[in-house]
PDB file of N, CA and C in Angstrom:
ATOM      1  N   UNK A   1       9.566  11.992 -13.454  1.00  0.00           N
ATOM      2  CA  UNK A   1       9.944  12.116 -12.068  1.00  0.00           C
ATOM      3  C   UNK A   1      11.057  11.122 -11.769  1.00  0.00           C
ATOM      4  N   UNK A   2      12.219  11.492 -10.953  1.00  0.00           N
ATOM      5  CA  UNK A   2      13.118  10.515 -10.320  1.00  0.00           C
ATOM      6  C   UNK A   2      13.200   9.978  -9.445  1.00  0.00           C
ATOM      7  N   UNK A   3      13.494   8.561  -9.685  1.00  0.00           N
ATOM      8  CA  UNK A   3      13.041   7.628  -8.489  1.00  0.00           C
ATOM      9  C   UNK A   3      14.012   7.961  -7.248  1.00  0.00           C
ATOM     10  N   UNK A   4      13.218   7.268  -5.897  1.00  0.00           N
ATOM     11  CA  UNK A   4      14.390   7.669  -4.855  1.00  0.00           C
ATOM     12  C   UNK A   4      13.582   5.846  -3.831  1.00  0.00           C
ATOM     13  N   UNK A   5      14.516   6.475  -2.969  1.00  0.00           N
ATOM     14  CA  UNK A   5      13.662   5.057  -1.810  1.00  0.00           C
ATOM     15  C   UNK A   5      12.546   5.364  -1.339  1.00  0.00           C
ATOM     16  N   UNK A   6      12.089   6.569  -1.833  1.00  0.00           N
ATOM     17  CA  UNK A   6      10.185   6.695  -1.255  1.00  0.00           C
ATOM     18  C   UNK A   6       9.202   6.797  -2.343  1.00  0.00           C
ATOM     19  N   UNK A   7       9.928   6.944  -3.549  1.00  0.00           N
ATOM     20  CA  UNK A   7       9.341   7.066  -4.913  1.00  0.00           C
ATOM     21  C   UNK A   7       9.644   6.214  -5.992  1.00  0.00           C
ATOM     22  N   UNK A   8       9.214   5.301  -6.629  1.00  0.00           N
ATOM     23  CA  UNK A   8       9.861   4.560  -7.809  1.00  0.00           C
ATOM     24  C   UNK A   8       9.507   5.676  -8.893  1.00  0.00           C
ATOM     25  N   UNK A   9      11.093   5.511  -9.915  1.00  0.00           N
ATOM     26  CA  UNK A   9      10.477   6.458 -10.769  1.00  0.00           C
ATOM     27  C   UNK A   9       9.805   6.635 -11.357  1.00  0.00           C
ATOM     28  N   UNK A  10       8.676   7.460 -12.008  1.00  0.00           N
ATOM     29  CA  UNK A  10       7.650   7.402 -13.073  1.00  0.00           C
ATOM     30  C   UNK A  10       6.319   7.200 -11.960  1.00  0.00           C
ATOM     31  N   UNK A  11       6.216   7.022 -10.763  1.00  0.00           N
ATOM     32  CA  UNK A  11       5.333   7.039 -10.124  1.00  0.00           C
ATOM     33  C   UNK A  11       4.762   8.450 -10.303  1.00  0.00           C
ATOM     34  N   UNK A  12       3.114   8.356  -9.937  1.00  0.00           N
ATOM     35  CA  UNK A  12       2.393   9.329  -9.786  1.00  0.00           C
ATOM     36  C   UNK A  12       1.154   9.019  -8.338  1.00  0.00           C
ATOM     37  N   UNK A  13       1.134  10.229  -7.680  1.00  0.00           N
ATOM     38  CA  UNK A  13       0.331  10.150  -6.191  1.00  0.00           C
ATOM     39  C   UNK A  13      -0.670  10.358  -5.923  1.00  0.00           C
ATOM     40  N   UNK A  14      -1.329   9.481  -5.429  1.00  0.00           N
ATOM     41  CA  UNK A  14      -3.187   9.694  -5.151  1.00  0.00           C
ATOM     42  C   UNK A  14      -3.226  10.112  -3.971  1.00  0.00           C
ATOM     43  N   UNK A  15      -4.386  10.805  -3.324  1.00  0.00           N
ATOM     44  CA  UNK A  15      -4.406  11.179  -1.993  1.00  0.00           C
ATOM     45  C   UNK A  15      -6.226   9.895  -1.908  1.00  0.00           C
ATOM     46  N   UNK A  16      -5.941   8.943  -1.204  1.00  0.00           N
ATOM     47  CA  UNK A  16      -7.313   8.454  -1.086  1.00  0.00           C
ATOM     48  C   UNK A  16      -7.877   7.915   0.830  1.00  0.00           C
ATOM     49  N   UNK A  17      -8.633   8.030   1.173  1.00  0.00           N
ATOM     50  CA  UNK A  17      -8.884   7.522   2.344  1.00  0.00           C
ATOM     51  C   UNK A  17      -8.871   6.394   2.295  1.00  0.00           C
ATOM     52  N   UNK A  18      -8.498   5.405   3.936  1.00  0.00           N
ATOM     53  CA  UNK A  18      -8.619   3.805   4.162  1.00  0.00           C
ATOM     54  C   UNK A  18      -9.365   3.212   3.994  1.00  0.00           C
ATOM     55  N   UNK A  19     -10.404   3.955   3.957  1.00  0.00           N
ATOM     56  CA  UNK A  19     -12.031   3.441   3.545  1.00  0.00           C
ATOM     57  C   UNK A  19     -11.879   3.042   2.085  1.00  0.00           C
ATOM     58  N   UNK A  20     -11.603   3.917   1.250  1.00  0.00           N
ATOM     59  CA  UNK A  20     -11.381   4.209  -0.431  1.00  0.00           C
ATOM     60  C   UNK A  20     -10.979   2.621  -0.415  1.00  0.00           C
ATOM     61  N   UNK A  21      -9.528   2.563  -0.101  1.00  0.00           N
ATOM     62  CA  UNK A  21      -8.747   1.771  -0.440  1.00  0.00           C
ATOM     63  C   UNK A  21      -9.132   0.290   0.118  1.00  0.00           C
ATOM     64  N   UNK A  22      -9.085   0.146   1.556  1.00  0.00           N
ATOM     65  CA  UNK A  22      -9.086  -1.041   2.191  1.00  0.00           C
ATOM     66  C   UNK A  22     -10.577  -1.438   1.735  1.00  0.00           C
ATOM     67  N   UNK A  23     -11.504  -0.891   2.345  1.00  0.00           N
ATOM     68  CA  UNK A  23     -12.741  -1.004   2.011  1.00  0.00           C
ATOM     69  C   UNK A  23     -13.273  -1.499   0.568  1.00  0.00           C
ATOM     70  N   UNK A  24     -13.001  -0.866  -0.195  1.00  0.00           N
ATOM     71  CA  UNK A  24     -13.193  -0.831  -1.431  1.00  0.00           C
ATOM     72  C   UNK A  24     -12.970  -1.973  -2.284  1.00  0.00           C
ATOM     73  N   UNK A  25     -11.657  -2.415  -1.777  1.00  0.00           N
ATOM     74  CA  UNK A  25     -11.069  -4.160  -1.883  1.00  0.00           C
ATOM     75  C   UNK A  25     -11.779  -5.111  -1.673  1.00  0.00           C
ATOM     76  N   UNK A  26     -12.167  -4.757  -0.284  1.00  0.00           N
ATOM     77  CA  UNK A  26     -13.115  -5.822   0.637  1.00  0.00           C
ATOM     78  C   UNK A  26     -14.244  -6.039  -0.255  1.00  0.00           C
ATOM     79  N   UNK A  27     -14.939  -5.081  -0.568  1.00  0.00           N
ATOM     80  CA  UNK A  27     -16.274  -4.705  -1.193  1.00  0.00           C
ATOM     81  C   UNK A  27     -16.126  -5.515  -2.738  1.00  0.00           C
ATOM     82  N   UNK A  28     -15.240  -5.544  -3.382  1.00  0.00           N
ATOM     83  CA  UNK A  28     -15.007  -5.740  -4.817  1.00  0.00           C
ATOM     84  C   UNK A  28     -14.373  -7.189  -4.765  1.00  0.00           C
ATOM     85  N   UNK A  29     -14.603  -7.885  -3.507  1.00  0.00           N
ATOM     86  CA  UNK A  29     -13.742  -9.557  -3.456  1.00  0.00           C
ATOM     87  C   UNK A  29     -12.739  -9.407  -2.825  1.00  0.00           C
ATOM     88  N   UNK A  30     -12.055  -8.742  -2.563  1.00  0.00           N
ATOM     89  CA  UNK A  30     -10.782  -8.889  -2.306  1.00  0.00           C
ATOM     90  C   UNK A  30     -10.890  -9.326  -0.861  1.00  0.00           C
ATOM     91  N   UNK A  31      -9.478 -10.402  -0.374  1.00  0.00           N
ATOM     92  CA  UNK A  31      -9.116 -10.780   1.192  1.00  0.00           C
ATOM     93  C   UNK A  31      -7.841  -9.707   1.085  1.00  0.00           C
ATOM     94  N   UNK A  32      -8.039  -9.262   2.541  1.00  0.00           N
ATOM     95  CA  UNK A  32      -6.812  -8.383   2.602  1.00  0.00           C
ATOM     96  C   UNK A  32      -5.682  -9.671   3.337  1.00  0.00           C
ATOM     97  N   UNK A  33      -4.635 -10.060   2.678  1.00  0.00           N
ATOM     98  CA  UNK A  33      -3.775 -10.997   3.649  1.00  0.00           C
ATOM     99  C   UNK A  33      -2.465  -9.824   4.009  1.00  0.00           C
ATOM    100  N   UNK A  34      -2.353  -8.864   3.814  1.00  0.00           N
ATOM    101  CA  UNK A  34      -1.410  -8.714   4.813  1.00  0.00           C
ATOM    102  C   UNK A  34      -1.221  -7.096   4.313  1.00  0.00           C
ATOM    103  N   UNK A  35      -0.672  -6.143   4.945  1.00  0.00           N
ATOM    104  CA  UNK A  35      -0.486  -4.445   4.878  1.00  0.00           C
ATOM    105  C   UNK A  35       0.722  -4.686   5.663  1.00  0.00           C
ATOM    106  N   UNK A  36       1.667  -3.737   4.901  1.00  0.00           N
ATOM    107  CA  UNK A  36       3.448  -3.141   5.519  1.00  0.00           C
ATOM    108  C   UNK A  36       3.502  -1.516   5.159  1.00  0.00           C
ATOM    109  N   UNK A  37       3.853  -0.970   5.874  1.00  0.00           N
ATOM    110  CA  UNK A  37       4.355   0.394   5.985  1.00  0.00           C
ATOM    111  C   UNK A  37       5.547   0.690   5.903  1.00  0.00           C
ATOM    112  N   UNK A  38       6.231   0.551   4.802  1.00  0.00           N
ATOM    113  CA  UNK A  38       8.080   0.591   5.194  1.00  0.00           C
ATOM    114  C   UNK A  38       8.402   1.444   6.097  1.00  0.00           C
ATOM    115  N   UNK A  39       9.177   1.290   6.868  1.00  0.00           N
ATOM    116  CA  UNK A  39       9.963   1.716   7.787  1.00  0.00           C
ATOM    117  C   UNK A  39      11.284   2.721   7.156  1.00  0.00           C
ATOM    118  N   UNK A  40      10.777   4.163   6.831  1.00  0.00           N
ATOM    119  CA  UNK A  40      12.312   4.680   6.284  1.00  0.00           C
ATOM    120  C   UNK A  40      12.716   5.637   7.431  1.00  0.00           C
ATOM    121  N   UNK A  41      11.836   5.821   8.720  1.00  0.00           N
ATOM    122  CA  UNK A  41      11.866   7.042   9.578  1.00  0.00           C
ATOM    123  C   UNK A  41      13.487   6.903  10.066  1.00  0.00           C
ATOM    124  N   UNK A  42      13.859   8.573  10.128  1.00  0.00           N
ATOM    125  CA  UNK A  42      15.350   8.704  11.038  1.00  0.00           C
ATOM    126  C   UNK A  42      14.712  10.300  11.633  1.00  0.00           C
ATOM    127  N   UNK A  43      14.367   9.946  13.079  1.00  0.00           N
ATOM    128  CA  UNK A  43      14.548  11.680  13.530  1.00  0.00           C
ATOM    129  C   UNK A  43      15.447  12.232  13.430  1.00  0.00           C
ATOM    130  N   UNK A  44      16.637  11.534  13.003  1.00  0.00           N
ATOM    131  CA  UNK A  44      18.280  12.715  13.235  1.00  0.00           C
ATOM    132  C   UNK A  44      18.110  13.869  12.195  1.00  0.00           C
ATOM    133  N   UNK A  45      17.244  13.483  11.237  1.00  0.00           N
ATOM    134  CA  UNK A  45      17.503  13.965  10.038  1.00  0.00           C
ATOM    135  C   UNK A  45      16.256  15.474  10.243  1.00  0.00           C
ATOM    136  N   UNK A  46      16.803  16.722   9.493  1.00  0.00           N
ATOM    137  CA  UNK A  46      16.341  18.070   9.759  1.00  0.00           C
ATOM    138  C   UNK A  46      14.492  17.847   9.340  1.00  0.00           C
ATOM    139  N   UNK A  47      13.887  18.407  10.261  1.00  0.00           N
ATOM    140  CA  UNK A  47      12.348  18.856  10.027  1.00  0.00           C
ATOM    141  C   UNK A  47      12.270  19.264   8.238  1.00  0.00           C
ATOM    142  N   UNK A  48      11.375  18.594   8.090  1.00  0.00           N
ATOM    143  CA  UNK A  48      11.113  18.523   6.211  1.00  0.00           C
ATOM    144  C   UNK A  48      11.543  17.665   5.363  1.00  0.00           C
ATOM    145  N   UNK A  49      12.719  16.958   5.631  1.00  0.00           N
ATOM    146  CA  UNK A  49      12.950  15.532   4.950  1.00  0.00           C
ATOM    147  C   UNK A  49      12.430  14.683   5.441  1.00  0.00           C
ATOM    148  N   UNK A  50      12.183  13.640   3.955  1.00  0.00           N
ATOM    149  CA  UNK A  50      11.083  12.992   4.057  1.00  0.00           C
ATOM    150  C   UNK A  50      11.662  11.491   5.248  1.00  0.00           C
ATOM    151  N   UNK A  51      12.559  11.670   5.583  1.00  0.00           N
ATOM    152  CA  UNK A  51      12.886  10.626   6.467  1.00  0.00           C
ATOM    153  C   UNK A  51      12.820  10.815   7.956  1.00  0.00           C
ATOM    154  N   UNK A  52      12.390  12.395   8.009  1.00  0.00           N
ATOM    155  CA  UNK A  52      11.954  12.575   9.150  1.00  0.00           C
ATOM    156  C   UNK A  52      10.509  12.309   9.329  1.00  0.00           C
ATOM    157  N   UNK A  53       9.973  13.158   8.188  1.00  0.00           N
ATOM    158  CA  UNK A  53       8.640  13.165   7.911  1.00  0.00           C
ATOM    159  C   UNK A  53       8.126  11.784   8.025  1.00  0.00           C
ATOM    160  N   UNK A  54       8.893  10.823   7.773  1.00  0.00           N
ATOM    161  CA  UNK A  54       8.898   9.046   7.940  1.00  0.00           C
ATOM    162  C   UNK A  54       8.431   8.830   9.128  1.00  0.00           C
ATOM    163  N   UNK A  55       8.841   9.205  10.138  1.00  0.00           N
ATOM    164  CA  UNK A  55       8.771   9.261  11.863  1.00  0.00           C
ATOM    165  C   UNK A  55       7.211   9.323  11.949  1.00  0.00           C
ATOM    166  N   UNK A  56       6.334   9.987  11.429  1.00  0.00           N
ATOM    167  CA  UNK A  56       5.027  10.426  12.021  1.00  0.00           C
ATOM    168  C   UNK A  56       3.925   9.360  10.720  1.00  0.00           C
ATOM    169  N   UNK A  57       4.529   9.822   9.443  1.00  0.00           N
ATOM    170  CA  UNK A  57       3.473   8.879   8.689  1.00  0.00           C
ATOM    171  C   UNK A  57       4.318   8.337   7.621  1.00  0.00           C
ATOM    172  N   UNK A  58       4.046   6.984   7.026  1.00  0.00           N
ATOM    173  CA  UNK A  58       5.150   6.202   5.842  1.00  0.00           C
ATOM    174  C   UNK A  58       4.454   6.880   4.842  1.00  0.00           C
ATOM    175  N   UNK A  59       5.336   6.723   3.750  1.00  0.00           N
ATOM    176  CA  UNK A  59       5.513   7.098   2.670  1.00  0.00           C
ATOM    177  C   UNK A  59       4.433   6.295   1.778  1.00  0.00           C
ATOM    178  N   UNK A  60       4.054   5.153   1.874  1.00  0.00           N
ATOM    179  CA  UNK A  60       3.322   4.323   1.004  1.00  0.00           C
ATOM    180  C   UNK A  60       2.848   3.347   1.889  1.00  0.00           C
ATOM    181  N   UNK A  61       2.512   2.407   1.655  1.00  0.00           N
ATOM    182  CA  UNK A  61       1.923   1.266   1.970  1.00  0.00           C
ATOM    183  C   UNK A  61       1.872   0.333   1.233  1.00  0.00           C
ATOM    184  N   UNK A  62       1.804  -1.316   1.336  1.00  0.00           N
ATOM    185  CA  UNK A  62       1.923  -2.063   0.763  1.00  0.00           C
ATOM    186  C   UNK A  62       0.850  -3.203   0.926  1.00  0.00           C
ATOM    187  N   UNK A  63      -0.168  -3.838   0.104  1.00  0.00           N
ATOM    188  CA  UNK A  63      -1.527  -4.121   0.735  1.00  0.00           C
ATOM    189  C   UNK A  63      -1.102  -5.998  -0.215  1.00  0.00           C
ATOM    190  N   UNK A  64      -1.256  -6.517   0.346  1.00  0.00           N
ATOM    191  CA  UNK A  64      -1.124  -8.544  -0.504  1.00  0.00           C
ATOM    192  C   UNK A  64      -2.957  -8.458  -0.275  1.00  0.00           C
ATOM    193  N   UNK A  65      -3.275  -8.790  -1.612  1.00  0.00           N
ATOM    194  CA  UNK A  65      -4.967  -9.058  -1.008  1.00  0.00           C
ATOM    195  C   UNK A  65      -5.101 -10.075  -2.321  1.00  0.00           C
ATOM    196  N   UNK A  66      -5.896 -10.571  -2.227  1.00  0.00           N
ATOM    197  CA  UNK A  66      -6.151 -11.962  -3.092  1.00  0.00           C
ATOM    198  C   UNK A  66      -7.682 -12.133  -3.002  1.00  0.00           C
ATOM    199  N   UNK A  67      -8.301 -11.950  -4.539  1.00  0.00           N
ATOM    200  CA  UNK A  67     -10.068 -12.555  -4.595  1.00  0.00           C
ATOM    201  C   UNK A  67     -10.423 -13.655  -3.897  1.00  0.00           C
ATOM    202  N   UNK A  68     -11.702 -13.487  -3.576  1.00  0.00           N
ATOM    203  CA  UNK A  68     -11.489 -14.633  -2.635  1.00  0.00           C
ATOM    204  C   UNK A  68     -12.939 -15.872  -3.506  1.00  0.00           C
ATOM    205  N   UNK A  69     -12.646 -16.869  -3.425  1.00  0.00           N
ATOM    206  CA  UNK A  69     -12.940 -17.794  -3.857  1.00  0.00           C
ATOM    207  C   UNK A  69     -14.545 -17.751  -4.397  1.00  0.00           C
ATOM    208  N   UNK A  70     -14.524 -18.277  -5.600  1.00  0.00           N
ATOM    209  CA  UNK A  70     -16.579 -17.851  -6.049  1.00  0.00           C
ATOM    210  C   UNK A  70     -17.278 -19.101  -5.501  1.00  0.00           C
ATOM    211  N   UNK A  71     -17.099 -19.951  -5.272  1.00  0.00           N
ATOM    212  CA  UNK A  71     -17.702 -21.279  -4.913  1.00  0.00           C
ATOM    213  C   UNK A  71     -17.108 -21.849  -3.691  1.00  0.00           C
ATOM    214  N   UNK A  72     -18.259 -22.550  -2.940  1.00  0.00           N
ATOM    215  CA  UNK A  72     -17.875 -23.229  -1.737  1.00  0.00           C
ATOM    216  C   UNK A  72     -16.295 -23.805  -2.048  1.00  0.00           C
ATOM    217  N   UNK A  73     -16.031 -24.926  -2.971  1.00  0.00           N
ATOM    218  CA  UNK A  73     -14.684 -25.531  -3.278  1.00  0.00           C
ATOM    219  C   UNK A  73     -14.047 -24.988  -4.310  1.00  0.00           C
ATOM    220  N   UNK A  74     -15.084 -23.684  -4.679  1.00  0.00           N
ATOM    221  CA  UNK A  74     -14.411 -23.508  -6.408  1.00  0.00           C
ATOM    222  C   UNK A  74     -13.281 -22.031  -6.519  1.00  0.00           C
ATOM    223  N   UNK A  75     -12.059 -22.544  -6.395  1.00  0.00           N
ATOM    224  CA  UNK A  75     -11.335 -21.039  -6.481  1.00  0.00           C
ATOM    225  C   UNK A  75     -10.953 -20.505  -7.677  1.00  0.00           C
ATOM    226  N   UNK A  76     -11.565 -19.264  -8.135  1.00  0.00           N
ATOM    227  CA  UNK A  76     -10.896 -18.190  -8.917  1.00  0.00           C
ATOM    228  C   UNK A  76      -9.409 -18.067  -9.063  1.00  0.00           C
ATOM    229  N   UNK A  77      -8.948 -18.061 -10.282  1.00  0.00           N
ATOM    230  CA  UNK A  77      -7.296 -18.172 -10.769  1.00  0.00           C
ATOM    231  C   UNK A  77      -7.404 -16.927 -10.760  1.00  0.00           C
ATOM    232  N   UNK A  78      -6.811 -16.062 -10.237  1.00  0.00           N
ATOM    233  CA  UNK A  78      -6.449 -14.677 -10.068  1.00  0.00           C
ATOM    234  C   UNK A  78      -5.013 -13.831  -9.759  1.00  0.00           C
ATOM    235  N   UNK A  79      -4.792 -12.719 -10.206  1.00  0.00           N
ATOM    236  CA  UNK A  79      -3.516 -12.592 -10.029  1.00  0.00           C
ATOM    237  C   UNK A  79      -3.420 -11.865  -8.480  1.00  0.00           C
ATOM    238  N   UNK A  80      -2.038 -11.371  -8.130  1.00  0.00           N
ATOM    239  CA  UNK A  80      -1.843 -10.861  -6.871  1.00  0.00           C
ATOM    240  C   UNK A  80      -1.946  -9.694  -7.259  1.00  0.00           C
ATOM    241  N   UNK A  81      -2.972  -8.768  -6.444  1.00  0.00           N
ATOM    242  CA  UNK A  81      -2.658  -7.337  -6.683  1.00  0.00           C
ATOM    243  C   UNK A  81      -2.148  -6.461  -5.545  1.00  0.00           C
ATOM    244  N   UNK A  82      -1.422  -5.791  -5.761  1.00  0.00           N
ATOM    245  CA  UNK A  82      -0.593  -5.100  -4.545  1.00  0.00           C
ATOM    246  C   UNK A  82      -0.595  -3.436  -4.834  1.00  0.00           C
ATOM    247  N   UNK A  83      -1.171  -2.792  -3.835  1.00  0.00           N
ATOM    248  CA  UNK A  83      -1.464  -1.779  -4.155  1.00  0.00           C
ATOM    249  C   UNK A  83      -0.368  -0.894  -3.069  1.00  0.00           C
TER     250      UNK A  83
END
């Protein structure tokens, strides 16, 4: 597949609910520190491109969440996962 600004190339697409995702994090350790929705919307642009289609729902999402610590003082070395 070829990449574009809503697709990196070689990507492949899940359809999952907020629950799935956000939840699921929460549930498994994870702190959610922060969610972005890029911003690619242009209404100028004709009904069916995806930059219109931008206008109503983003293309992806971007989630910073970090395990959150196993011990009162004791923190887990963990990497950043960004989904």
């Amino acid at each position: 597949m070829e990449g574009s600004r809503h697709r990196e190339a070689g990507a492949l697409e899940y359809l999952h609910r907020w629950e799935q995702l956000i939840g699921g994090m929460c549930r498994a350790g994870f702190v959610i520190e922060d969610l972005v929705e890029p911003m690619h919307a242009d209404p100028q642009t004709p009904p069916g491109d995806f930059k219109h289609r931008s206008c109503y729902a983003a293309p992806y999402v971007r989630i910073k969440a970090r395990r959150r610590a196993v011990g009162a003082n004791e923190l887990q070395k963990s990497s950043l996962w960004l989904g």
